[in-house]
Protein backbone atom coordinates (compact mmCIF):
# COMPACT_ATOMS: atom_id res chain seq x y z
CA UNK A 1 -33.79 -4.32 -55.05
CA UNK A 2 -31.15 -5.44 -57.72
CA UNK A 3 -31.85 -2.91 -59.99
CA UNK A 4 -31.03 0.37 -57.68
CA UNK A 5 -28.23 -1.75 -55.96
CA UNK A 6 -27.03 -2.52 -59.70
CA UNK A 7 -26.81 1.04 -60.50
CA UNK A 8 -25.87 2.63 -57.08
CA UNK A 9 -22.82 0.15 -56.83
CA UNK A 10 -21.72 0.40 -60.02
CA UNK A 11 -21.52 4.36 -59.99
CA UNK A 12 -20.04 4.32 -56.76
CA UNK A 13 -17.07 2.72 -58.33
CA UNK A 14 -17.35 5.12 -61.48
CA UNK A 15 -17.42 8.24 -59.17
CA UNK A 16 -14.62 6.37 -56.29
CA UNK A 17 -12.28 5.69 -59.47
CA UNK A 18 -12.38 9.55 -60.88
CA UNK A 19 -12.09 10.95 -57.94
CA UNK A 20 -8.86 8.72 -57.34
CA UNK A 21 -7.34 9.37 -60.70
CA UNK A 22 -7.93 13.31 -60.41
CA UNK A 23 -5.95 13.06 -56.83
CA UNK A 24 -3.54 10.72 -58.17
CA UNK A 25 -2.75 13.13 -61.25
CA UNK A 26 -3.47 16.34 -58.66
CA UNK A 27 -0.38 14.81 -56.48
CA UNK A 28 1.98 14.75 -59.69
CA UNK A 29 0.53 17.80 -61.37
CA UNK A 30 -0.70 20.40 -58.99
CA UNK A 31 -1.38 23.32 -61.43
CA UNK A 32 -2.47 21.64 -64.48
CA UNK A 33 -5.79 19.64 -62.96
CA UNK A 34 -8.43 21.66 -63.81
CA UNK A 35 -8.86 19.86 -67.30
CA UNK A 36 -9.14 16.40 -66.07
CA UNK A 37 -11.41 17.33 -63.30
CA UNK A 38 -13.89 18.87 -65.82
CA UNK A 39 -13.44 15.35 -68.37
CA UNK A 40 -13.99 13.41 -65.48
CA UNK A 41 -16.58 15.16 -64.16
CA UNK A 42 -18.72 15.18 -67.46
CA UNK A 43 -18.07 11.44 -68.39
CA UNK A 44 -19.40 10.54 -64.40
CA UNK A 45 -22.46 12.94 -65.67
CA UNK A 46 -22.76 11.45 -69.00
CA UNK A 47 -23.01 8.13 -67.77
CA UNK A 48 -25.80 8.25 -65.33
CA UNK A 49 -27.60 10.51 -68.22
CA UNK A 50 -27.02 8.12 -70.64
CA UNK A 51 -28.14 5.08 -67.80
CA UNK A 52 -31.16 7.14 -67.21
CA UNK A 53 -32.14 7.45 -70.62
CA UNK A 54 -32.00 3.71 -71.08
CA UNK A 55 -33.90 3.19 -68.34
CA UNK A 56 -37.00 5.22 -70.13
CA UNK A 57 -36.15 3.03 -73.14
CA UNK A 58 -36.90 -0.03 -71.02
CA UNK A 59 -39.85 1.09 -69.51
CA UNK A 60 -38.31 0.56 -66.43
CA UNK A 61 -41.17 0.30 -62.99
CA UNK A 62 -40.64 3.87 -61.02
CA UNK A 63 -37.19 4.64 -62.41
CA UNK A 64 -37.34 7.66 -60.31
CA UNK A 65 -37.48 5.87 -57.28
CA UNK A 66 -35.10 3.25 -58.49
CA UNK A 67 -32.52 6.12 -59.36
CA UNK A 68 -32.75 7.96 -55.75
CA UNK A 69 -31.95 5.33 -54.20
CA UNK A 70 -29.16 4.64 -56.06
CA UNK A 71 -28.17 8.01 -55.51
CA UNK A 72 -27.73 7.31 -52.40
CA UNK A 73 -26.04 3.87 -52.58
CA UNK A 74 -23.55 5.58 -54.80
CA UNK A 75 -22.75 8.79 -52.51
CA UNK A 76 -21.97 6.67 -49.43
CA UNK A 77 -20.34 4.37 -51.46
CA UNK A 78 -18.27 6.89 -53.24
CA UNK A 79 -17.22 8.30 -50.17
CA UNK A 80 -15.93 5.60 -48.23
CA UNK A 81 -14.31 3.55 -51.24
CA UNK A 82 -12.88 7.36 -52.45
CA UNK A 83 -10.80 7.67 -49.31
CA UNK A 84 -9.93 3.79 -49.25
CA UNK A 85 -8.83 4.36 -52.76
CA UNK A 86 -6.72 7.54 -51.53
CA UNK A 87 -5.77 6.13 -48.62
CA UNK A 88 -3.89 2.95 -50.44
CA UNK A 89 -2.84 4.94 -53.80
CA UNK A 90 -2.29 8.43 -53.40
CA UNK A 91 -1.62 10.16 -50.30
CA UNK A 92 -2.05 7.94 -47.12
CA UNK A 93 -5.63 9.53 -46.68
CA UNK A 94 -6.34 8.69 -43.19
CA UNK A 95 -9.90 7.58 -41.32
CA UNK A 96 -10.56 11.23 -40.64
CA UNK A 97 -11.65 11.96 -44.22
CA UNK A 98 -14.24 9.84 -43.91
CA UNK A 99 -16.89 12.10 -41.93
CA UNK A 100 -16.42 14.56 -45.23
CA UNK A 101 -16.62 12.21 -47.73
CA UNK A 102 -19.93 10.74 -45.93
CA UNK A 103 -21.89 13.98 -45.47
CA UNK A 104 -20.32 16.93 -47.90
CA UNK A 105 -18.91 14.86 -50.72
CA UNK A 106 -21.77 11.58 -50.28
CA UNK A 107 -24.23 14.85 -51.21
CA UNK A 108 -22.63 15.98 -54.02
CA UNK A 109 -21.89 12.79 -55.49
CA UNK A 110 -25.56 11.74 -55.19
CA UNK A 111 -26.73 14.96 -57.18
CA UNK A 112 -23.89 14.07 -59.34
CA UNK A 113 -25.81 10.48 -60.03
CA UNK A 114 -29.70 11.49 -59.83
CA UNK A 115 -29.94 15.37 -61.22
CA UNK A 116 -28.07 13.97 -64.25
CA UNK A 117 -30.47 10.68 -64.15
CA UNK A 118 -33.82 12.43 -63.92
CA UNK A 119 -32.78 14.76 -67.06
CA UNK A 120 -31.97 10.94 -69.21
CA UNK A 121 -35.26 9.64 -67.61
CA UNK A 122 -36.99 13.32 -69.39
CA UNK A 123 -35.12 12.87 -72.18
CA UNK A 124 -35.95 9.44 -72.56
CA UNK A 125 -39.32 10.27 -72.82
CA UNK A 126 -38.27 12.69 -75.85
CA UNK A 127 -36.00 10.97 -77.78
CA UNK A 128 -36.70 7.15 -78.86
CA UNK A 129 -34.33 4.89 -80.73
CA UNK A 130 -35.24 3.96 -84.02
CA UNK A 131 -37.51 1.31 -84.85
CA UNK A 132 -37.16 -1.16 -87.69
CA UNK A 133 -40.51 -1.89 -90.04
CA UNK A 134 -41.86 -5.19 -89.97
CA UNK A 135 -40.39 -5.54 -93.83
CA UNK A 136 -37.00 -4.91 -92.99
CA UNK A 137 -36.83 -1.69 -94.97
CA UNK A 138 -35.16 1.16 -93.63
């Protein structure tokens, strides 16, 4: 259980806090967004790729498993700490938000965490980190 709680929690709060700092910067900057959006979007990408890939690495049991449910864990907890984060910071989000940001944006957020997973998991497979010799030689 820790390990998909571990992962789903913590990229809830990865995905919660971009989304808050691309509204927060949307509020001040309306026209000029688009950048940030795309950085944040690829470092919340890169990070559950890069998680993934570790995983492999570690020979974690059923990753796959492990990593849909914490797609899941971090959708619906993207959503709701999203608007709380909105609601308190940016723009006085109110309660109504959260039926959109629990269906609509809890989907996309979970693609967001396990499309980009699987392909570390694959590529984990692929790519190994170097291993030292027994001597100590390079």
């Amino acid at each position: 259980m820790g390990t998909w709680l571990l992962r789903g929690g913590v990229l809830a709060v990865v995905h919660a806090a971009g989304e808050i700092a691309v509204a927060a910067f949307a509020v001040r900057h309306p026209t000029s967004q688009t950048t940030l959006a795309a950085i944040v979007l690829g470092v919340l990408v890169a990070v559950a790729a890069v998680w993934g890939m570790v995983d492999r690495w570690r020979e974690l049991a059923r990753p796959e498993r492990t990593w849909l449910i914490a797609a899941l864990v971090a959708g619906w907890g993207a959503g709701v700490l999203g608007v709380i984060g909105r609601a308190a910071f940016v723009d006085q989000t109110g309660a109504s938000a959260l039926g959109g940001a629990l269906t609509g944006g809890a989907a996309f957020t979970a693609l967001l965490v396990f499309v980009p997973a699987a392909i570390g998991l694959l590529a984990g497979t692929w790519i190994r980190p170097g291993r030292r010799s027994a001597a100590g030689e390079d």
